[in-house]
N, C-alpha and C. Protein backbone atom coordinates (compact mmCIF):
# COMPACT_ATOMS: atom_id res chain seq x y z
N UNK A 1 98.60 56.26 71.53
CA UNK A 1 98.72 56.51 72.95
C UNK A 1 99.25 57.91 73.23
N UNK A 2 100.58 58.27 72.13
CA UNK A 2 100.56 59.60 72.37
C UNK A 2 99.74 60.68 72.22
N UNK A 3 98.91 60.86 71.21
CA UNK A 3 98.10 61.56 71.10
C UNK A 3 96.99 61.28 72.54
N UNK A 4 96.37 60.15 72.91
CA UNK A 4 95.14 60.42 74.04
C UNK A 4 96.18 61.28 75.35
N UNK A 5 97.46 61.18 75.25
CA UNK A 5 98.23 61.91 76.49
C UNK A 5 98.20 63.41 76.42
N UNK A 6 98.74 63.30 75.00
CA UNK A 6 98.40 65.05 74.42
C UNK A 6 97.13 65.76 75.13
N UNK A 7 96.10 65.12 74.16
CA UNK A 7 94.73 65.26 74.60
C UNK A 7 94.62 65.49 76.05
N UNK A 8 94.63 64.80 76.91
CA UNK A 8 94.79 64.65 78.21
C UNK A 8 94.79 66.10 78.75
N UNK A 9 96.43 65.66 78.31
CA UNK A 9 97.60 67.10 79.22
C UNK A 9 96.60 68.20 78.80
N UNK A 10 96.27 68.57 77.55
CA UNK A 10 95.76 69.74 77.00
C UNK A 10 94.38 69.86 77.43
N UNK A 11 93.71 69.11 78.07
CA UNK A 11 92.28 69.09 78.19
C UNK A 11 92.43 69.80 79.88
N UNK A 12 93.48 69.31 80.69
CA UNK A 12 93.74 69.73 81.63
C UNK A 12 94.69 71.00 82.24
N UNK A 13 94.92 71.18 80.87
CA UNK A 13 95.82 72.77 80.96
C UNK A 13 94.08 73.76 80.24
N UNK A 14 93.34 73.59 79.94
CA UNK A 14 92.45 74.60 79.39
C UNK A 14 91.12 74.16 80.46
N UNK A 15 90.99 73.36 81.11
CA UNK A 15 90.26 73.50 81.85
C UNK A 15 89.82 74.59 83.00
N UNK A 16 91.27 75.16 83.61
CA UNK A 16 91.41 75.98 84.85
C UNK A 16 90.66 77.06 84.09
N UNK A 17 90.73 77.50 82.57
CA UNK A 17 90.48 78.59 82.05
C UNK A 17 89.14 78.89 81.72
N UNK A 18 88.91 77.55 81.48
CA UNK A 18 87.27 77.35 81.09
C UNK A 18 85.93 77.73 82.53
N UNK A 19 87.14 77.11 83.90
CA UNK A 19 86.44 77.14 84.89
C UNK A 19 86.54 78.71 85.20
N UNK A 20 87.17 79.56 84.87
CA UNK A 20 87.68 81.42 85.78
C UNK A 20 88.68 81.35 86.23
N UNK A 21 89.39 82.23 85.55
CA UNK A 21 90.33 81.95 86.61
C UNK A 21 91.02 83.08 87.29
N UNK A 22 91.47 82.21 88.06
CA UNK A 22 91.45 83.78 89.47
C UNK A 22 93.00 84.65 89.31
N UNK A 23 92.94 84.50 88.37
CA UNK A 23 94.65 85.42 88.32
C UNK A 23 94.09 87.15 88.43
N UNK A 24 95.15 87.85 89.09
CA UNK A 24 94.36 88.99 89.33
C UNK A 24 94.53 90.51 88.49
N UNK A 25 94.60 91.75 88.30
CA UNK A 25 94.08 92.36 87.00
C UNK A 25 94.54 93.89 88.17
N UNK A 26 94.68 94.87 87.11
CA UNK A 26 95.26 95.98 87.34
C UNK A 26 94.38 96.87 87.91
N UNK A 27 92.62 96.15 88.01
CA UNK A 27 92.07 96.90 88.52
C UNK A 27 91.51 96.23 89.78
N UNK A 28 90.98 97.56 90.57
CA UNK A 28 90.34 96.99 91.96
C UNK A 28 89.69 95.88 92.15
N UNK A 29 89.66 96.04 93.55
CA UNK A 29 88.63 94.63 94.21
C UNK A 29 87.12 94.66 93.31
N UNK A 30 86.71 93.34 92.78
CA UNK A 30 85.15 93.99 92.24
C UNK A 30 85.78 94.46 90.89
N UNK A 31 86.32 94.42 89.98
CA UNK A 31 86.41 94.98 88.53
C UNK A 31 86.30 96.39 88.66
N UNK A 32 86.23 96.76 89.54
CA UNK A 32 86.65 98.20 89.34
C UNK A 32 87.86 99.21 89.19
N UNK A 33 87.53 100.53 89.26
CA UNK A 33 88.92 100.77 88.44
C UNK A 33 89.48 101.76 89.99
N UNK A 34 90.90 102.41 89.30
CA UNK A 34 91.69 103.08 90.28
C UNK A 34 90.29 104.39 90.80
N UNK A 35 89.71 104.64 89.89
CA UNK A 35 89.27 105.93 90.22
C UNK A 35 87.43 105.47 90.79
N UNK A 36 87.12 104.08 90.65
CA UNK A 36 86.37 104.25 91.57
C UNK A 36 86.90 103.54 93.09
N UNK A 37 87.93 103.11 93.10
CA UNK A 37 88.25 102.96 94.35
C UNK A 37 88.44 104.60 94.87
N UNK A 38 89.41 105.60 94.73
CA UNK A 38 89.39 106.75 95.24
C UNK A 38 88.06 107.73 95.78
N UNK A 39 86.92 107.58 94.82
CA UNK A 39 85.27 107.54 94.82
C UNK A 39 85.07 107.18 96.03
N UNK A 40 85.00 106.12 96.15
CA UNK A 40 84.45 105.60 96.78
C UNK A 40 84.93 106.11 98.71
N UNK A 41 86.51 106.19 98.55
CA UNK A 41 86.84 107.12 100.03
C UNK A 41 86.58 108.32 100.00
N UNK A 42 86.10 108.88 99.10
CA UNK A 42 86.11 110.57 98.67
C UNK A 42 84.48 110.68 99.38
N UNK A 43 84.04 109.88 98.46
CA UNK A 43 82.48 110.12 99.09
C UNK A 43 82.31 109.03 101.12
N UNK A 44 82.73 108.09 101.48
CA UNK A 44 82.89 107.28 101.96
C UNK A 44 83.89 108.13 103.96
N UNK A 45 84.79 108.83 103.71
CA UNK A 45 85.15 109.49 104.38
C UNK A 45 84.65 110.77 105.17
N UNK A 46 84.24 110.98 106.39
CA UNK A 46 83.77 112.12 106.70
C UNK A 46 84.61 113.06 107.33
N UNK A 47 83.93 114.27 107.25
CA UNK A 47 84.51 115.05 108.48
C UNK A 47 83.89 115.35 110.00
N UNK A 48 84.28 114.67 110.80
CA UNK A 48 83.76 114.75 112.09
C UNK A 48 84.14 116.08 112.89
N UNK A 49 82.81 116.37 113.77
CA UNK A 49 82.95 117.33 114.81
C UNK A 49 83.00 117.04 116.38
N UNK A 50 82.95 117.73 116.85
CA UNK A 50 83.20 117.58 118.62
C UNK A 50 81.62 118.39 119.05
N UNK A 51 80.92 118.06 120.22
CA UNK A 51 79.63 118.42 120.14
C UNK A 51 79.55 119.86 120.31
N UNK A 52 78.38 120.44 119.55
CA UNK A 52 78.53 121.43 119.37
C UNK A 52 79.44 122.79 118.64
N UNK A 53 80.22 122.00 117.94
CA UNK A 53 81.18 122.77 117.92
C UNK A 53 81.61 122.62 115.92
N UNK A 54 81.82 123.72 115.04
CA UNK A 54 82.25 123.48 113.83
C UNK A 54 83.50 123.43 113.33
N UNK A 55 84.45 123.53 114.20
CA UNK A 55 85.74 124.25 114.23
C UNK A 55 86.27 122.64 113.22
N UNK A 56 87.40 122.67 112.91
CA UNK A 56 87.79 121.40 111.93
C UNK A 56 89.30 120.84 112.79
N UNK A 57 88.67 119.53 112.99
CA UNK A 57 89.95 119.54 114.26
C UNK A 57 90.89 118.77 113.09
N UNK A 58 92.43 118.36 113.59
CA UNK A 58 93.13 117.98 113.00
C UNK A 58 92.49 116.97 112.46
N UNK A 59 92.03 115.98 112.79
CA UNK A 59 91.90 114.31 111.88
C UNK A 59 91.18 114.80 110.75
N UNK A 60 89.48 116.00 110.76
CA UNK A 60 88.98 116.41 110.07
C UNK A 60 89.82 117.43 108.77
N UNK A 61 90.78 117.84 109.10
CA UNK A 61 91.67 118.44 108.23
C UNK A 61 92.53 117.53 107.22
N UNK A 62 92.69 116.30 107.73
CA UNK A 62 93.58 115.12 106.81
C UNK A 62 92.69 114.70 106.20
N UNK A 63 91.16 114.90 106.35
CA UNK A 63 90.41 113.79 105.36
C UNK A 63 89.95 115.07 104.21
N UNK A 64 89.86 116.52 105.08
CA UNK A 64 89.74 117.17 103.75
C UNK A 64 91.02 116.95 102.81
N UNK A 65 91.98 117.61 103.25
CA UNK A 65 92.96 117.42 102.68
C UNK A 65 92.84 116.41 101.50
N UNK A 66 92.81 115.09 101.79
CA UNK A 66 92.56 114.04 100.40
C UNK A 66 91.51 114.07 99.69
N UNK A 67 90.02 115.03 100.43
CA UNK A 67 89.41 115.35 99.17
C UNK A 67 89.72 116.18 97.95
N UNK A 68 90.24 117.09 98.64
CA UNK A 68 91.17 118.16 97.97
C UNK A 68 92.12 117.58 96.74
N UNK A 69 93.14 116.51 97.31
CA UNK A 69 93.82 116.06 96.28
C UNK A 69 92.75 115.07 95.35
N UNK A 70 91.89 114.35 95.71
CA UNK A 70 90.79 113.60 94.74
C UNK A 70 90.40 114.67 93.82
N UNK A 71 89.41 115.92 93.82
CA UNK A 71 89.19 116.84 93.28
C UNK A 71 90.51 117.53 92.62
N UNK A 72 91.69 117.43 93.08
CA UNK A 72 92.54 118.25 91.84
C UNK A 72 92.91 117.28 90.79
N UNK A 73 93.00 116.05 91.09
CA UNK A 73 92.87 114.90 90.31
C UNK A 73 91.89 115.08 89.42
N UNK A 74 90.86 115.01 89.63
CA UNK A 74 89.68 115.39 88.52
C UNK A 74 88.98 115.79 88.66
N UNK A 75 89.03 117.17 87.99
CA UNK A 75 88.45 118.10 87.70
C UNK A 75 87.84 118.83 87.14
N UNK A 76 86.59 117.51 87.03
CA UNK A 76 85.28 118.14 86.52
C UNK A 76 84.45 117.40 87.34
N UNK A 77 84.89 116.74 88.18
CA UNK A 77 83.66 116.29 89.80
C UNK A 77 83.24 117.59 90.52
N UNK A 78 82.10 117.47 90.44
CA UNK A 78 81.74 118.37 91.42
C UNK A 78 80.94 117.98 92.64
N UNK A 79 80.92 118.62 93.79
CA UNK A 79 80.23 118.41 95.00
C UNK A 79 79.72 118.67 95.69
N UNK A 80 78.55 118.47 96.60
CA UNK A 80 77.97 119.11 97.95
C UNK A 80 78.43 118.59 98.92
N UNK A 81 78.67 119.60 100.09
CA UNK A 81 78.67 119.28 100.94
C UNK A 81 77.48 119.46 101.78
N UNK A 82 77.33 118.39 102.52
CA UNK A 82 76.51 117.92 103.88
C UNK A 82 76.95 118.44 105.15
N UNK A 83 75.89 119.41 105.89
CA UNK A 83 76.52 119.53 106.69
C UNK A 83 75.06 118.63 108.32
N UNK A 84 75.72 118.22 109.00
CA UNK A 84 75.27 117.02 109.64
C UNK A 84 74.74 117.22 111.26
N UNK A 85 74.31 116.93 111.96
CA UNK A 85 74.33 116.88 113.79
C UNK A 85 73.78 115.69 114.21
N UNK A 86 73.88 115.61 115.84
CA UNK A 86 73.24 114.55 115.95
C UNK A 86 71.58 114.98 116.87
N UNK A 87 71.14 113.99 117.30
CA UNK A 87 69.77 114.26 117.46
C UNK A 87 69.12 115.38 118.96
N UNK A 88 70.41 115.86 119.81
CA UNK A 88 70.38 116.81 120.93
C UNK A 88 70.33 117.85 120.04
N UNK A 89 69.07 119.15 120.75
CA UNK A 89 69.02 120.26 120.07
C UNK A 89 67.95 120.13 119.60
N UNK A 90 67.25 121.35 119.14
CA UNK A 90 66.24 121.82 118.01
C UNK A 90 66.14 121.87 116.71
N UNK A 91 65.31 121.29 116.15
CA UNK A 91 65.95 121.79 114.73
C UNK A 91 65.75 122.84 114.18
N UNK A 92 66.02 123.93 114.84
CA UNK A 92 65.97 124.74 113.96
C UNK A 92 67.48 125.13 114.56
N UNK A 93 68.29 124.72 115.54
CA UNK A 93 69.09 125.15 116.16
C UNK A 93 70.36 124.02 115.20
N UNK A 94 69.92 122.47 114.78
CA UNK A 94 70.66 122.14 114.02
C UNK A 94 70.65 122.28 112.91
N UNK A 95 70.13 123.06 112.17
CA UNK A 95 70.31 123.65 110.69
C UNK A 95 70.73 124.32 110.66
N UNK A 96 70.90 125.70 112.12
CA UNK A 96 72.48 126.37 111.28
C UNK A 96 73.70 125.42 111.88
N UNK A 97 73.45 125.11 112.45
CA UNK A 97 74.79 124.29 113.47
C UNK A 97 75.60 123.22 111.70
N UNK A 98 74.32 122.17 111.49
CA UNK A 98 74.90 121.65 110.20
C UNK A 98 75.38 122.43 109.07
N UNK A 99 74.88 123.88 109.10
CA UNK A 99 75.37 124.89 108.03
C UNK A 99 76.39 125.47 108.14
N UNK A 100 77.15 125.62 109.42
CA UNK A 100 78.06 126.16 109.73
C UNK A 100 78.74 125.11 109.69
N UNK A 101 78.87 123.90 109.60
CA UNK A 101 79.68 122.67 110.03
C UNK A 101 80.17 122.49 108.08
N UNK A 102 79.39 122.51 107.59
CA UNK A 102 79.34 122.42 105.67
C UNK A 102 80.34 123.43 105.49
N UNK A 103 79.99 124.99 105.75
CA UNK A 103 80.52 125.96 105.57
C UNK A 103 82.36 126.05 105.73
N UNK A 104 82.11 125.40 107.22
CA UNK A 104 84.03 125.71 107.56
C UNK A 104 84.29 124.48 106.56
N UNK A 105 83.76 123.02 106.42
CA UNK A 105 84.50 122.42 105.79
C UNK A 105 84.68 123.17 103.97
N UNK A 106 83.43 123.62 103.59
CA UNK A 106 84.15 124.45 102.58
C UNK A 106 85.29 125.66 102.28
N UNK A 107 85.20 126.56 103.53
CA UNK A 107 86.14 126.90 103.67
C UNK A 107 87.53 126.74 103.29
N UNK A 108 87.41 125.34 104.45
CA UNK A 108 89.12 124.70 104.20
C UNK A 108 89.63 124.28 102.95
N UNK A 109 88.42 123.60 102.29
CA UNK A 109 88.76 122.77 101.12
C UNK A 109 88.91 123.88 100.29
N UNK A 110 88.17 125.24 100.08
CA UNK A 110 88.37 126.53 98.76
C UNK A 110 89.96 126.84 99.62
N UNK A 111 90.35 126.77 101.07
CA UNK A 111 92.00 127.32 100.93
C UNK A 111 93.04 126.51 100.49
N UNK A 112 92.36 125.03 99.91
CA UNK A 112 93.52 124.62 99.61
C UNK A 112 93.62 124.61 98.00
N UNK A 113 93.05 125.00 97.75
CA UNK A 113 93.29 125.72 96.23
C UNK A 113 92.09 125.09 94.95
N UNK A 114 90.60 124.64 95.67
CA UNK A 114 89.54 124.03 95.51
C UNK A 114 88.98 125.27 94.61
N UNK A 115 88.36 124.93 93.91
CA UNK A 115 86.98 126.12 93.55
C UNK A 115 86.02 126.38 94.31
N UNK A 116 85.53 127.24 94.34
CA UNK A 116 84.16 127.43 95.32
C UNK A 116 83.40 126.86 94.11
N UNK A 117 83.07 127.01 93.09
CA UNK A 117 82.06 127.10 92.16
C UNK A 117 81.85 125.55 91.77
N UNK A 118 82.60 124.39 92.20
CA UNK A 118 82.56 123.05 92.00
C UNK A 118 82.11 122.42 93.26
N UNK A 119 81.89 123.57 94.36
CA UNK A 119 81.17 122.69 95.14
C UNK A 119 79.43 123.81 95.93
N UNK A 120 78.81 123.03 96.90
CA UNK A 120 77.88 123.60 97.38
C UNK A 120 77.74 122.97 98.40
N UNK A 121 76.50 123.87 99.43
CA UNK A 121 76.45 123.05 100.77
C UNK A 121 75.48 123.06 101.07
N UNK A 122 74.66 122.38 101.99
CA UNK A 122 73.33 122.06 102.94
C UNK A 122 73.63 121.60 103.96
N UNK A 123 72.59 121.85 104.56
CA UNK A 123 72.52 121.29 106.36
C UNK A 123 71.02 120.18 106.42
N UNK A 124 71.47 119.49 106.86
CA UNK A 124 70.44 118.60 106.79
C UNK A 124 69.91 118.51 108.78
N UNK A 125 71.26 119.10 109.72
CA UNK A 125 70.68 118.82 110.75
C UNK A 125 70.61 117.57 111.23
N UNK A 126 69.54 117.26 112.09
CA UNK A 126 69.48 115.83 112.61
C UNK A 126 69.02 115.06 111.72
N UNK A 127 68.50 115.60 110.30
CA UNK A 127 67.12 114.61 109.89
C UNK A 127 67.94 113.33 109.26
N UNK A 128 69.39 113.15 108.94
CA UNK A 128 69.79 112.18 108.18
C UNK A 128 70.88 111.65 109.46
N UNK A 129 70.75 111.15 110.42
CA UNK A 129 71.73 110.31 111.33
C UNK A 129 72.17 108.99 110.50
N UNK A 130 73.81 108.94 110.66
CA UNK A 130 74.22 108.07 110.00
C UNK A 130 74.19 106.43 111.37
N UNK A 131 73.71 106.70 111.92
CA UNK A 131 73.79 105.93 113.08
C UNK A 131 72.62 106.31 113.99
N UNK A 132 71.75 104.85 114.10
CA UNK A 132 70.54 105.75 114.73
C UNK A 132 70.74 105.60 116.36
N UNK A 133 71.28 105.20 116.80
CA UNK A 133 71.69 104.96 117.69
C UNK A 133 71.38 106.37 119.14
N UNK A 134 71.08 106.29 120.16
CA UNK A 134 70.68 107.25 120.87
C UNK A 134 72.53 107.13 122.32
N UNK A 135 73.75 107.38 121.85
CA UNK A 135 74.47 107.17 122.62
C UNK A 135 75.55 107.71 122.37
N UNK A 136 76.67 108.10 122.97
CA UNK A 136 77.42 108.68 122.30
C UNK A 136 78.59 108.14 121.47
N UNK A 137 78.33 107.56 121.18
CA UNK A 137 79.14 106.74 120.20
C UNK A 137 78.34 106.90 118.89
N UNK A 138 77.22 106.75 119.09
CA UNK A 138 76.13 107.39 117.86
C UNK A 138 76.36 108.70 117.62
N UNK A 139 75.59 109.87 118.21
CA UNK A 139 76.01 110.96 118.13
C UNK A 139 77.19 111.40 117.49
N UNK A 140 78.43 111.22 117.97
CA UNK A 140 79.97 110.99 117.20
C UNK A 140 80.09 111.07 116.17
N UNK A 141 79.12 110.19 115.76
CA UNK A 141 79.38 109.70 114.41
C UNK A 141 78.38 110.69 113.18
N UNK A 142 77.63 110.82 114.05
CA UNK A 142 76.09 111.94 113.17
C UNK A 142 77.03 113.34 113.59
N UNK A 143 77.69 113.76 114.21
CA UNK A 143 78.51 114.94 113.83
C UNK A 143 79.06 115.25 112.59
N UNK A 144 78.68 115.27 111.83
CA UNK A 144 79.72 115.41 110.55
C UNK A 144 79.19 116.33 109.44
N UNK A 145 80.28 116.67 108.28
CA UNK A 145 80.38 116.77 107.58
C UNK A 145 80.60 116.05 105.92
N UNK A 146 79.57 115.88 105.22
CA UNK A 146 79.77 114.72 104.00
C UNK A 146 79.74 115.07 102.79
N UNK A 147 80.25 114.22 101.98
CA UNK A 147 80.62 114.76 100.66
C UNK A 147 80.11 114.13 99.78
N UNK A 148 79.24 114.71 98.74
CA UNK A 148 78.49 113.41 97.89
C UNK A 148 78.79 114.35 96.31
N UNK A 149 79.23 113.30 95.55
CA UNK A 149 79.28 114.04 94.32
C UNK A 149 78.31 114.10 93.17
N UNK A 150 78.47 115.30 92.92
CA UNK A 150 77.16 115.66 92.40
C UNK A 150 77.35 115.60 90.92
N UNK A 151 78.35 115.45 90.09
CA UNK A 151 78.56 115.85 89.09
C UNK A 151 80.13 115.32 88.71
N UNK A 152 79.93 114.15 87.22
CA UNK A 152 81.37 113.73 87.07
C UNK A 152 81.82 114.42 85.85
């Protein structure tokens, strides 16, 4: 009798294990690790503009800023920047507008002690709206500046 209790107890202590078990692990949500969670806001985070305009307002300065620290973190990512508009305008009028929008954000990011030579830029203009949306809440959002990495 003692032994089928043994058995028992033990069949029911290795079961939870057999089934998964959900105890949780040093890395991210999804098995992933510290550094693709950071990835993932690095590329995932934009820099927004005000219409018409490339200038880098404060909120756009805090998200460079943490690209900045992602990239001094590791440093051999490299990147383009995107530079973005929304669908008012010409395009030929939003390709420099998105080029100038790429540009200051490179700017900022080479003054904070970035390489120029680890990153690059394009204007894509209207042709890639992250929101197709015809409103300004759309628009808003297709203002930007983006960061995609090109190279780990």
């Amino acid at each position: 009798m003692k032994k089928l209790v043994l058995v028992v107890l033990a069949g029911l202590l290795i079961m939870p294990l057999a089934a998964g078990c959900s105890c949780k692990t040093k890395q991210t949500g999804g098995g992933g690790t510290v550094y693709d969670a950071e990835k993932a806001a690095f590329v995932g985070d934009h820099v927004y503009f005000d219409f018409d305009r490339y200038n880098i307002r404060p909120d756009g300065a805090a998200v460079i800023q943490g690209k900045a620290a992602f990239m001094s973190a590791y440093p051999t990512v490299r990147s383009e920047i995107q530079g973005h508009c929304d669908e008012r305008g010409t395009e030929v009028y939003n390709m420099a507008l998105g080029d100038r929008r790429a540009r200051a954000t490179y700017n900022y990011i080479t003054s904070l002690g970035i390489d120029g030579s680890r990153l690059s830029c394009v204007s894509y203009g209207k042709e890639r709206p992250l929101d197709p949306g015809h409103n300004e809440s759309a628009w808003a959002r297709n203002r930007r500046a983006q960061f995609v990495i090109t190279a780990e």
